[in-house]
Protein backbone atom coordinates (compact mmCIF):
# COMPACT_ATOMS: atom_id res chain seq x y z
CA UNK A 1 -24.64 8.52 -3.03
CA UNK A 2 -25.37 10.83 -5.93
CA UNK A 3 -23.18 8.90 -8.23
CA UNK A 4 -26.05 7.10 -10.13
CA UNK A 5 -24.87 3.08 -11.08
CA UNK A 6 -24.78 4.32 -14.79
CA UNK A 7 -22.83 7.22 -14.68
CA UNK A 8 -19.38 8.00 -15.91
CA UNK A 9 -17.19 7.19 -12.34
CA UNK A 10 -18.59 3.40 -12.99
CA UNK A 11 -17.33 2.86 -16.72
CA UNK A 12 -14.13 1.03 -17.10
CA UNK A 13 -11.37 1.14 -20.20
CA UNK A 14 -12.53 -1.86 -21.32
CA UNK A 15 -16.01 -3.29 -21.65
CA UNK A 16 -18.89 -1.56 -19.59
CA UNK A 17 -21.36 -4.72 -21.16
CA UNK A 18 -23.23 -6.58 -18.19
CA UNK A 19 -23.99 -10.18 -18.00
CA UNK A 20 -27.65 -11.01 -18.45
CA UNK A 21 -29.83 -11.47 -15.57
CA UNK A 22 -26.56 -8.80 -14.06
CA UNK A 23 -28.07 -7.17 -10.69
CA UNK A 24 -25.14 -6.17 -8.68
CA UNK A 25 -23.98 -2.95 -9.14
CA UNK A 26 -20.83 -1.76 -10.80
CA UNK A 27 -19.23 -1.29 -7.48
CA UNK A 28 -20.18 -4.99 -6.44
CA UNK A 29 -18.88 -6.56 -9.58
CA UNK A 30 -14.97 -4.09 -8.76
CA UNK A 31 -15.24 -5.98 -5.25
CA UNK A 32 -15.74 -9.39 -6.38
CA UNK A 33 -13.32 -9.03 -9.26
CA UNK A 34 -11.00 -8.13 -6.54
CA UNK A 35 -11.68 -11.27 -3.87
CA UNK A 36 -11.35 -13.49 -6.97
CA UNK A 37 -8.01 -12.20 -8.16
CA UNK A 38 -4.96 -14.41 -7.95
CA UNK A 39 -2.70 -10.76 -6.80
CA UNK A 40 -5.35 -10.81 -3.90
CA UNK A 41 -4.96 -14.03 -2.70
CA UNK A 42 -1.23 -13.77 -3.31
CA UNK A 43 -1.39 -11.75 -0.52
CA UNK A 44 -1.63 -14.36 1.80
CA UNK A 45 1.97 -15.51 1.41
CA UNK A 46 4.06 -11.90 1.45
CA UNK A 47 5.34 -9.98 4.40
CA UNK A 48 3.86 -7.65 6.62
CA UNK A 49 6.34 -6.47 8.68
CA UNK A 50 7.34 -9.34 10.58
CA UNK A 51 9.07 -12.74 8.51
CA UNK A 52 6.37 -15.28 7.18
CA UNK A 53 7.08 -18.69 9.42
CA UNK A 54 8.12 -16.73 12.49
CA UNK A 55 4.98 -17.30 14.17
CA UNK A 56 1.09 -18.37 13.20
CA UNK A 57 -0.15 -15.70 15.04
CA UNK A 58 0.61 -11.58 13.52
CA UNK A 59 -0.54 -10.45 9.68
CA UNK A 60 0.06 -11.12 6.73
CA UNK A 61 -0.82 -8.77 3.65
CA UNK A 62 -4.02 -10.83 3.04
CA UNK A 63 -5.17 -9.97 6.81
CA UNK A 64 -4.17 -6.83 7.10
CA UNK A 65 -6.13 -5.68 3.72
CA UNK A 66 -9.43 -7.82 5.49
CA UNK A 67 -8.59 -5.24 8.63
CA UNK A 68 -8.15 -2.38 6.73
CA UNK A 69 -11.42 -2.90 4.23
CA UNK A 70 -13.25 -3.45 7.87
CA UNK A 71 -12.21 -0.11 9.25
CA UNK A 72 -12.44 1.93 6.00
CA UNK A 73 -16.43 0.83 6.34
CA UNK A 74 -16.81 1.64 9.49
CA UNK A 75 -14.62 5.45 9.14
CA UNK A 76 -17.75 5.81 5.75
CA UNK A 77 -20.58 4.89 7.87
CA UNK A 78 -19.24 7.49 10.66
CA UNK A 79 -19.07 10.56 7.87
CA UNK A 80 -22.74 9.31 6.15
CA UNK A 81 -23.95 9.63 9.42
CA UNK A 82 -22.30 12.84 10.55
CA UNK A 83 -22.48 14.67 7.04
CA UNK A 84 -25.69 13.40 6.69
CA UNK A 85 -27.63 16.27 6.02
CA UNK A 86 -24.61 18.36 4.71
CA UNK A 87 -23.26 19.20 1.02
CA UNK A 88 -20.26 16.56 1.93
CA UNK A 89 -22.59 13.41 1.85
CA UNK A 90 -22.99 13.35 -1.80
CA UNK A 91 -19.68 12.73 -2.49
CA UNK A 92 -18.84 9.65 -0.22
CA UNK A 93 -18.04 6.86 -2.08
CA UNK A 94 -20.42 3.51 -1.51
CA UNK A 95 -19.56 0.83 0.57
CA UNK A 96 -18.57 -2.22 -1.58
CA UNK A 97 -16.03 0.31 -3.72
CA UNK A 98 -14.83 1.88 -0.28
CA UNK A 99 -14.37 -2.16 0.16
CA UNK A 100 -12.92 -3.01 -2.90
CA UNK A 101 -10.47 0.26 -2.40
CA UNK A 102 -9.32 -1.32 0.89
CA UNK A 103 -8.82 -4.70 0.12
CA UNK A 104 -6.48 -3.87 -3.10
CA UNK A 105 -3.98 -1.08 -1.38
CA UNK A 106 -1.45 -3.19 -1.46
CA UNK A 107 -1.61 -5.88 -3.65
CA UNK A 108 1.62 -4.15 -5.45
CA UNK A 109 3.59 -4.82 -2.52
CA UNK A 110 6.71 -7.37 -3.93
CA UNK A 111 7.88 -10.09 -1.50
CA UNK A 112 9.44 -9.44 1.32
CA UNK A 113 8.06 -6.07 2.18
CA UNK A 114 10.01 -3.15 1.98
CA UNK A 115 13.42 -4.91 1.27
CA UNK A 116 11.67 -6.08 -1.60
CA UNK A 117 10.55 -2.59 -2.61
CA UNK A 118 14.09 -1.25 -2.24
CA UNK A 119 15.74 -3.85 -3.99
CA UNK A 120 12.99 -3.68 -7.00
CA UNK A 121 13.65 0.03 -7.17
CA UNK A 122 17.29 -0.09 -7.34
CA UNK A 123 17.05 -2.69 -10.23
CA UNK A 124 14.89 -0.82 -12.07
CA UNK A 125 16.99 2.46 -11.45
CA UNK A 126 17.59 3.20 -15.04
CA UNK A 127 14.67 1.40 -16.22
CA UNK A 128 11.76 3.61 -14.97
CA UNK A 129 12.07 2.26 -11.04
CA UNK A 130 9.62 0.42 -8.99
CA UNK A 131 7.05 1.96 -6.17
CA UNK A 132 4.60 -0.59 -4.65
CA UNK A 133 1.45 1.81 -4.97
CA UNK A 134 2.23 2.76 -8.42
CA UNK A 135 2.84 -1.64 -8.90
CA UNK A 136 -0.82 -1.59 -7.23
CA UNK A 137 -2.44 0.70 -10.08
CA UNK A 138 -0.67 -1.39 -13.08
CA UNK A 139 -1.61 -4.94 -11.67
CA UNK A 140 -5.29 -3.60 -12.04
CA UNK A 141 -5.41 -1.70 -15.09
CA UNK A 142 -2.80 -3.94 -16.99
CA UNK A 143 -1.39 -7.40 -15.35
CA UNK A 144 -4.48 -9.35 -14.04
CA UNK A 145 -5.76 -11.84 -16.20
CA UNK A 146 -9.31 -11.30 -15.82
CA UNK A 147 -9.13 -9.15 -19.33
CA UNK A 148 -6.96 -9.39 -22.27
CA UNK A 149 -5.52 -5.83 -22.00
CA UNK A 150 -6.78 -4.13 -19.40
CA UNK A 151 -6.09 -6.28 -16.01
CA UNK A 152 -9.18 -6.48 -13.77
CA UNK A 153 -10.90 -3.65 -15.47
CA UNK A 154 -11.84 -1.74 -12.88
CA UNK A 155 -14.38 1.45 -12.28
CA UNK A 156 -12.76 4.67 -13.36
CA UNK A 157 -13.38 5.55 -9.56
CA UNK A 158 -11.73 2.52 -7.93
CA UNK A 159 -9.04 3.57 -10.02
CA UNK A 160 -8.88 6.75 -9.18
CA UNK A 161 -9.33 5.45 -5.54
CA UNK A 162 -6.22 3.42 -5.54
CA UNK A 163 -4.32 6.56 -7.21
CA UNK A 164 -2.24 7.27 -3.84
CA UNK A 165 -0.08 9.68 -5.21
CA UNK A 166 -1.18 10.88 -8.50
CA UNK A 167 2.27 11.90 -9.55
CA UNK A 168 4.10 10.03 -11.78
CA UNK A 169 7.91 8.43 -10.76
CA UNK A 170 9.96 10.60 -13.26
CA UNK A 171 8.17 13.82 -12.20
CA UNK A 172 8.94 12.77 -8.04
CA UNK A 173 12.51 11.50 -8.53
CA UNK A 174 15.13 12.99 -7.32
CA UNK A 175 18.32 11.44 -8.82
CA UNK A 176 20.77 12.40 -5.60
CA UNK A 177 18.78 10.54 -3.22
CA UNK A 178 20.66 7.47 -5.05
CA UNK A 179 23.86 7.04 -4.31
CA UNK A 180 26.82 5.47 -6.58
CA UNK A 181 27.59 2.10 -5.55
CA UNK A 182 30.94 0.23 -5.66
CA UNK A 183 31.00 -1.69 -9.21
CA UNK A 184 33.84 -4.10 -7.26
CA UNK A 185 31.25 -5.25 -4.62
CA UNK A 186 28.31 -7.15 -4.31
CA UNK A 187 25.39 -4.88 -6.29
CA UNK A 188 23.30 -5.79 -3.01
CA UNK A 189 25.33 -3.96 -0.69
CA UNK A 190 23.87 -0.85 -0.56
CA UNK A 191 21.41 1.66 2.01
CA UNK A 192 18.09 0.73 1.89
CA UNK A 193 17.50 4.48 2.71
CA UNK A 194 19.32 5.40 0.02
CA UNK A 195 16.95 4.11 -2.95
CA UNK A 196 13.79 4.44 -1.62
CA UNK A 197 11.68 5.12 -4.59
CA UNK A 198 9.60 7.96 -4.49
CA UNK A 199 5.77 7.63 -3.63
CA UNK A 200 3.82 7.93 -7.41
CA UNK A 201 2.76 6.18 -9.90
CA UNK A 202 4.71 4.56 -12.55
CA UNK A 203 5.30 6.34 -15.93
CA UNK A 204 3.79 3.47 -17.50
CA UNK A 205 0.31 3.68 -16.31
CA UNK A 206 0.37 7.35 -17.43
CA UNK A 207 -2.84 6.83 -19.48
CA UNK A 208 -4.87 4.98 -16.73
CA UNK A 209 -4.48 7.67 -14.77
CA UNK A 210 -5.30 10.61 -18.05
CA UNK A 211 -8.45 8.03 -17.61
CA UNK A 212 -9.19 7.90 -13.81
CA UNK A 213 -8.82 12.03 -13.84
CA UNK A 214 -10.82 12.74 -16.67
CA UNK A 215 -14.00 13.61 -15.55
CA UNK A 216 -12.53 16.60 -13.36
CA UNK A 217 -12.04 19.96 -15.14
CA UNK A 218 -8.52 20.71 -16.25
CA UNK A 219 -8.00 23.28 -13.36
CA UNK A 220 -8.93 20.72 -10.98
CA UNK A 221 -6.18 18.20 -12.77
CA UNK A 222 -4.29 20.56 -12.73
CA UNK A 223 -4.04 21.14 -8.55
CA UNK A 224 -4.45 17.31 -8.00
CA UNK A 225 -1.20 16.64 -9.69
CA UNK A 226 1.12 19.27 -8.32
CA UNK A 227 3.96 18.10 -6.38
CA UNK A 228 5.11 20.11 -2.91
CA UNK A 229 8.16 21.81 -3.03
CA UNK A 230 11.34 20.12 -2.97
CA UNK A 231 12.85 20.99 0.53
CA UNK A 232 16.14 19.03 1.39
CA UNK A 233 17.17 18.94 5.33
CA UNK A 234 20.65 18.79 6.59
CA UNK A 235 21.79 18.19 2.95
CA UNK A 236 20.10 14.73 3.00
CA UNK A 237 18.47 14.97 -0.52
CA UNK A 238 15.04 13.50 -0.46
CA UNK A 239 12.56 12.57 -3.56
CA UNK A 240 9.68 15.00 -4.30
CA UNK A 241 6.25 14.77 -2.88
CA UNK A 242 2.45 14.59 -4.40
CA UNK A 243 0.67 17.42 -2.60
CA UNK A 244 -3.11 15.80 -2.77
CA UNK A 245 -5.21 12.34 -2.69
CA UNK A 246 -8.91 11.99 -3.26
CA UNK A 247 -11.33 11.54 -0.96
CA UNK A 248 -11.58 7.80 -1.09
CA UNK A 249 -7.83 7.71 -1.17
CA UNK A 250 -7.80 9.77 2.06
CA UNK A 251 -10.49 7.15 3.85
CA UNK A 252 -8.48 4.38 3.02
CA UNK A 253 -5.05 5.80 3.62
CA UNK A 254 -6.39 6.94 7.31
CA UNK A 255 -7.82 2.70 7.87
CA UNK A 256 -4.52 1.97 6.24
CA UNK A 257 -2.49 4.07 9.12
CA UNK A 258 -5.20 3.12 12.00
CA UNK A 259 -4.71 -0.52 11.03
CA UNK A 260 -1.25 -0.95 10.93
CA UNK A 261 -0.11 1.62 14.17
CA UNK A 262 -2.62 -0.52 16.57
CA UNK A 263 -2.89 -4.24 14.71
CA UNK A 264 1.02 -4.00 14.74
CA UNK A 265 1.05 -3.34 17.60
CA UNK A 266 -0.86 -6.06 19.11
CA UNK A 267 1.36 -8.45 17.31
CA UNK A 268 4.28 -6.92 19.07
CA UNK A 269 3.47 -7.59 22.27
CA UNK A 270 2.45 -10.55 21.68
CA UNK A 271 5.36 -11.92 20.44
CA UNK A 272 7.22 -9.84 23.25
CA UNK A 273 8.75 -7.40 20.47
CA UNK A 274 7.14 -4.67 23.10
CA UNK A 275 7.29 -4.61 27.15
CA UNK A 276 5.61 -2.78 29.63
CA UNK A 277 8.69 -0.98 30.68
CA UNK A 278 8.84 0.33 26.69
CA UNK A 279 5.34 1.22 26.76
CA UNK A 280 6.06 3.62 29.98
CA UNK A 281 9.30 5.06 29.16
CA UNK A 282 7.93 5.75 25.41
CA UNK A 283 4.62 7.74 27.02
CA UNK A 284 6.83 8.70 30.59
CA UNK A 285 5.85 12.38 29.36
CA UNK A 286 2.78 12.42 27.40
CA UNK A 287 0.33 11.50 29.58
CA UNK A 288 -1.54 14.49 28.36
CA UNK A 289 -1.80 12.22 24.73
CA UNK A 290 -4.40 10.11 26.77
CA UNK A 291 -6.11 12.95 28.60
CA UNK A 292 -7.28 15.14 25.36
CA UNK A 293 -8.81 12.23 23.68
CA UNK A 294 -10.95 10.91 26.94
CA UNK A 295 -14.82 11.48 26.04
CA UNK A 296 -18.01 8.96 25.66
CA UNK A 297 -15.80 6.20 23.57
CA UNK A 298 -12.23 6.73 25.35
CA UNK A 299 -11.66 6.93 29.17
CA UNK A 300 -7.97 5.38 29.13
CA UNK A 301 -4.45 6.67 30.71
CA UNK A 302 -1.29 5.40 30.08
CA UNK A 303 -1.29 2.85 32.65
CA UNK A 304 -4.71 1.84 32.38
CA UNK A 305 -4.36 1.20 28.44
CA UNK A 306 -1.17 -0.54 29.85
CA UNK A 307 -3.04 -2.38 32.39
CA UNK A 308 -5.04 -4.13 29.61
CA UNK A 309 -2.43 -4.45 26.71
CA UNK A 310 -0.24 -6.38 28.72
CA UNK A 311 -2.94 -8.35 30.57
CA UNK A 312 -4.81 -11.03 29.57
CA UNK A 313 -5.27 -11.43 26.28
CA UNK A 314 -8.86 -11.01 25.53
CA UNK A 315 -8.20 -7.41 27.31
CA UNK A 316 -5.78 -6.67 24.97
CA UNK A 317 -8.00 -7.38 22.50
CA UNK A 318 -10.92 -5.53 24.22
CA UNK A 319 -7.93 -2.37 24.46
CA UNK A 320 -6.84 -2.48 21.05
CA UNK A 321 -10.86 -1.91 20.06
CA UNK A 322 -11.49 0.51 22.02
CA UNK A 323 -8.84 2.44 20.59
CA UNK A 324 -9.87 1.58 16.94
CA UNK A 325 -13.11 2.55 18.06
CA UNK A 326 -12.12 5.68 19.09
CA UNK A 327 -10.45 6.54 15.90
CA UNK A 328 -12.88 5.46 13.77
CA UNK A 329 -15.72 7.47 15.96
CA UNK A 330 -13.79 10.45 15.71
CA UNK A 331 -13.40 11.09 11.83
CA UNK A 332 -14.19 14.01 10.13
CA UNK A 333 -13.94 15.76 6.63
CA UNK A 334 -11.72 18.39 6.52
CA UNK A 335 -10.87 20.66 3.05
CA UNK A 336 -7.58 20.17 1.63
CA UNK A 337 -7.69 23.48 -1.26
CA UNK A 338 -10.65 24.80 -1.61
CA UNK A 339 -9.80 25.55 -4.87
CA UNK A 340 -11.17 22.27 -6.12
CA UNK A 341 -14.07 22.41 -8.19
CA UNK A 342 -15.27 19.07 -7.54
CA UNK A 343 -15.66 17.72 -3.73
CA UNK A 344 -14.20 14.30 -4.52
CA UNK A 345 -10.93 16.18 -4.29
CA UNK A 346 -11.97 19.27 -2.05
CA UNK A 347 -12.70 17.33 0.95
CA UNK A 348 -10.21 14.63 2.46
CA UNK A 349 -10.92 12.47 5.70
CA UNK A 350 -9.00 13.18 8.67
CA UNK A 351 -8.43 12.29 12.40
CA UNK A 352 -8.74 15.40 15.03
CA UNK A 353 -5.28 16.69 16.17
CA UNK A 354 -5.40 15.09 19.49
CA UNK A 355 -6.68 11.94 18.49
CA UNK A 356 -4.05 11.73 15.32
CA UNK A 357 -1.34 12.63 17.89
CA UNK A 358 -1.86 9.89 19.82
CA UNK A 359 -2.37 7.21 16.98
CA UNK A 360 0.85 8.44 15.66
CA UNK A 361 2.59 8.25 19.15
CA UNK A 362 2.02 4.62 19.07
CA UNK A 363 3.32 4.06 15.80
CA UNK A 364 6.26 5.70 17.02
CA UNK A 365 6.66 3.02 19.22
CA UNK A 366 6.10 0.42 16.47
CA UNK A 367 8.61 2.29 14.60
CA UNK A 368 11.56 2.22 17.40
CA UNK A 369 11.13 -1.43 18.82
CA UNK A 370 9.89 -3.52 16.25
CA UNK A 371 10.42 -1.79 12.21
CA UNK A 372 13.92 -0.60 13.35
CA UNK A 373 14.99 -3.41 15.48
CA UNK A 374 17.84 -5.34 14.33
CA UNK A 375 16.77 -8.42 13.37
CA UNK A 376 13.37 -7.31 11.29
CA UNK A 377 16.14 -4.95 9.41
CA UNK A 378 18.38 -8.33 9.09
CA UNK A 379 14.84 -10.04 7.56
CA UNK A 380 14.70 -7.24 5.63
CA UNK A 381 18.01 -6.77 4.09
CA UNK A 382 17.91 -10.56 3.57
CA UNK A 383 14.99 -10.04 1.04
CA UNK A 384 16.31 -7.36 -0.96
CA UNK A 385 19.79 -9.24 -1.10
CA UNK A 386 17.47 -12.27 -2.54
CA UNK A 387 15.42 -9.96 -4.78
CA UNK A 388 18.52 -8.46 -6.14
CA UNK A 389 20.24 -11.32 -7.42
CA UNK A 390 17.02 -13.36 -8.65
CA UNK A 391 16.25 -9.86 -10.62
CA UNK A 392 19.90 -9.74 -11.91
CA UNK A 393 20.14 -13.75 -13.25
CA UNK A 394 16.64 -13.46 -15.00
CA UNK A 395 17.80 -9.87 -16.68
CA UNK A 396 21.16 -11.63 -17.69
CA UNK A 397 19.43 -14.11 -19.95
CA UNK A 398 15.82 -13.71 -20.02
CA UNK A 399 14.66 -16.04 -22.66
CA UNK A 400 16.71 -18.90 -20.95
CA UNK A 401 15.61 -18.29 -17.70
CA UNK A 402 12.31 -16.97 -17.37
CA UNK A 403 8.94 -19.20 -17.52
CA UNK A 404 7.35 -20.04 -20.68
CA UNK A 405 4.40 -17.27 -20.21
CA UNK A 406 5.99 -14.68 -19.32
CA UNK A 407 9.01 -14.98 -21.79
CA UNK A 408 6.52 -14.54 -24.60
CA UNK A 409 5.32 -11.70 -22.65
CA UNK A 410 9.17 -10.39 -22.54
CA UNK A 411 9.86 -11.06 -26.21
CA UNK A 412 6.80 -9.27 -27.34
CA UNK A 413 7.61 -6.12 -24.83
CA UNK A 414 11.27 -6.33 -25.55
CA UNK A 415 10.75 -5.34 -29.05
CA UNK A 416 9.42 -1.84 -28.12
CA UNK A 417 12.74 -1.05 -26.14
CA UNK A 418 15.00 -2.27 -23.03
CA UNK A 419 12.85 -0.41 -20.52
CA UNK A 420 9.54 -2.49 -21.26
CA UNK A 421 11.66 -5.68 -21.45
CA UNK A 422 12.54 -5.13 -18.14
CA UNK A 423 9.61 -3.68 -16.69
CA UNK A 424 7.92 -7.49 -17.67
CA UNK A 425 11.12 -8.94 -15.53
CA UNK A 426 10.06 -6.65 -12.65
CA UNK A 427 6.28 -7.79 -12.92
CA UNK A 428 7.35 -10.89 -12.68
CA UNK A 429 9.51 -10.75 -9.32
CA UNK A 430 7.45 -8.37 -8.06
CA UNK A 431 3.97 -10.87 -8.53
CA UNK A 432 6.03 -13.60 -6.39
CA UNK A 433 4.87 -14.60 -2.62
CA UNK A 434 7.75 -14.65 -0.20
CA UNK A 435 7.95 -18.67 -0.24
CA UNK A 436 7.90 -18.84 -4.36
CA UNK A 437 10.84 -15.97 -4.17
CA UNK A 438 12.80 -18.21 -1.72
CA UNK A 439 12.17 -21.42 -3.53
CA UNK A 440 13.19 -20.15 -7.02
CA UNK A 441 16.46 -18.14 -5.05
CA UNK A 442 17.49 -21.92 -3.67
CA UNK A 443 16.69 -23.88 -7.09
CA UNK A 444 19.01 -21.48 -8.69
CA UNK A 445 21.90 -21.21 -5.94
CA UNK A 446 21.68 -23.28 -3.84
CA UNK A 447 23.54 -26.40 -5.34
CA UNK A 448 21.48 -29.64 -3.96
CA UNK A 449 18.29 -27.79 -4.87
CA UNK A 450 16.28 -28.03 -7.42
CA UNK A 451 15.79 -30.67 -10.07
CA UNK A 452 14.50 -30.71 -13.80
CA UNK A 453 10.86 -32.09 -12.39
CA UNK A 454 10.47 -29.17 -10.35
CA UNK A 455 6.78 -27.18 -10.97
CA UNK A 456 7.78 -23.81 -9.66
């Protein structure tokens, strides 16, 4: 990697002092940082897709990040060795950030997946909203306790690694996507689909990112941060989009989608979520999905993939690497402007047509049986109807309700303005595991819970 240990891309906001006796490299000290970090092992406790306590057996947050660091290490050793020799290599990242990168994508995620997200966002409505990428880049440049004021004080390229969508929420918004609600009714009632934040980061981490972009020339900050045009279908009005990622956000995005379209759906079938008889009817006519990605890592057809997914199951498991494998083994840089100046943001990893086409098909199938089937959307709505109300009794009183800590934190933010008052309320929901949410929604409700001696 050209990007020496000492350069710029390794400082961080805070202090860039090392230890004495220090030998691991700047990139090794983001990782470990990261593994120690109570929003990382957090992670172990929130949703995935499916309910926490429905089964021992499918992801969590925690296991899914582990799955998706894996991959993203195997998708950079496939471009070293294929860009090798070629202008491209000098701008891969190194492997313990590429880990560190992985492993923290989601740590912003609130409880209860995205009903939590939803409800979160529609809380915060007026307040600056919620997105759980953008909640990702302020728990490490601000929340974590590892620093005083500047979280886990990480690299200025792990930041700009986990910069998703380097657009900020009140750029992105598009106020018509939310609809009025009915002041007479429950405040929970309402469309998930209709307050889905947009994908950004928040307004308040505007100068972590200033910092994370820096280093590029204003031209090329320029591009990076332009937002696609606004194009509403059918009158549905939808938020705005970022139009670019960086290269390391493009790796771990792409182990991000590989990870969850086959790892989900393992779990599915598993837990019987997904038949045979869907698997056929799904790919009755795309047989041809199979054919174009057959070569020296992938000789399956529909009903021979099916043949071993629904087998045994150490030939499901054998299946669902193989087609990891395949993925991963078929990466490849392609330019996304070539505009760009610098080839952290000219160059983006991608999957070949054929072989995204079929990775997508099978998220598809995800998508229809299991993320849209009844009862995961009943899980779901349950969460943001519990995320809603906890979020509106600690906003009604928050220096009666809220813990000790994070009161003082409210008090001191609270004197700037409303918005940052409430943006410390939202932390705080938004740092809770599933079971912690739950618990705290029954000691305040429920009316046999709870009890003075309680240690929430």
């Amino acid at each position: 990697m050209s990007h020496s240990n000492s350069d710029k891309w390794a400082q961080r906001r805070g202090s860039n002092d090392r230890r004495a006796a220090e030998i691991r490299t700047e990139w090794k000290r983001d990782l470990s940082r990261l593994i120690h970090s109570s929003p990382f092992r957090r992670l172990q406790s929130k949703t995935q897709v499916l309910g926490l306590g429905e089964s021992d057996f499918y992801r969590t947050r925690l296991t899914h990040s582990m799955e998706v660091a894996q991959i993203g290490d195997g998708l950079l050793c496939q471009l070293e060795l294929k860009y090798a020799d070629k202008e491209e290599s000098q701008y891969l990242p190194d492997h313990d950030l590429m880990q560190a990168i992985c492993l923290a994508h989601d740590i912003g995620h609130p409880p209860f997946g995205h009903g939590g997200e939803v409800a979160l966002n529609f809380c915060m409505k007026e307040f600056g909203g919620f997105e759980g990428n953008g909640q990702t880049l302020r728990i490490l440049s601000r929340l974590d306790k590892y620093t005083a004021n500047h979280g886990l004080d990480p690299t200025r390229r792990l930041l700009l690694g986990v910069l998703k969508y380097p657009v900020s929420y009140s750029s992105l918004v598009n106020e018509n996507v939310y609809q009025a609600t009915d002041v007479t009714s429950q405040n929970w009632l309402f469309k998930s689909s209709e307050f889905k934040p947009p994908k950004c980061y928040l307004d308040s981490e505007a100068d972590v990112v200033d910092y994370a972009l820096e280093l590029f020339t204003p031209e090329d900050r320029q591009l990076f941060t332009e937002v696609k045009p606004l194009t509403d279908s059918d009158d549905v009005p939808s938020h705005r989009k970022a139009a670019y990622k960086a290269l390391d956000t493009t790796i771990m995005d792409l182990a991000d989608e590989i990870s969850y379209s086959l790892h989900d759906l393992e779990d599915a079938i598993s837990l019987g979520m997904i038949t045979r008889s869907m698997w056929t009817d799904h790919f009755r006519e795309s047989e041809h999905l199979f054919d174009s990605c057959k070569g020296t890592t992938f000789t399956g057809s529909v009903d021979s993939v099916a043949d071993s997914l629904f087998g045994e199951s150490y030939r499901r498991k054998e299946c669902i690497g193989m087609l990891v494998h395949l993925m991963i083994t078929s990466v490849i840089l392609d330019t996304q402007n070539e505009q760009f100046k610098s080839g952290m943001l000219r160059y983006k990893a991608v999957l070949p047509p054929e072989i995204e086409a079929l990775r997508k098909a099978i998220f598809d199938l995800v998508m229809i049986e299991v993320i849209r089937h009844e009862n995961v959307q009943l899980l779901e709505f349950k969460g943001q109807k519990l995320i809603v109300e906890l979020f509106g009794v600690l906003a009604s009183d928050p220096q009666r309700f809220l813990s000790r800590s994070t009161r003082d934190i409210y008090e001191q933010q609270a004197k700037t303005g409303q918005k940052e008052g409430m943006r410390v309320i939202c932390d705080f929901v938004s740092g809770m595991t599933d079971d912690y949410a739950t618990r705290l929604y029954e000691k305040i409700f429920v009316p046999n819970k709870g009890s003075i001696f309680d240690r929430m």
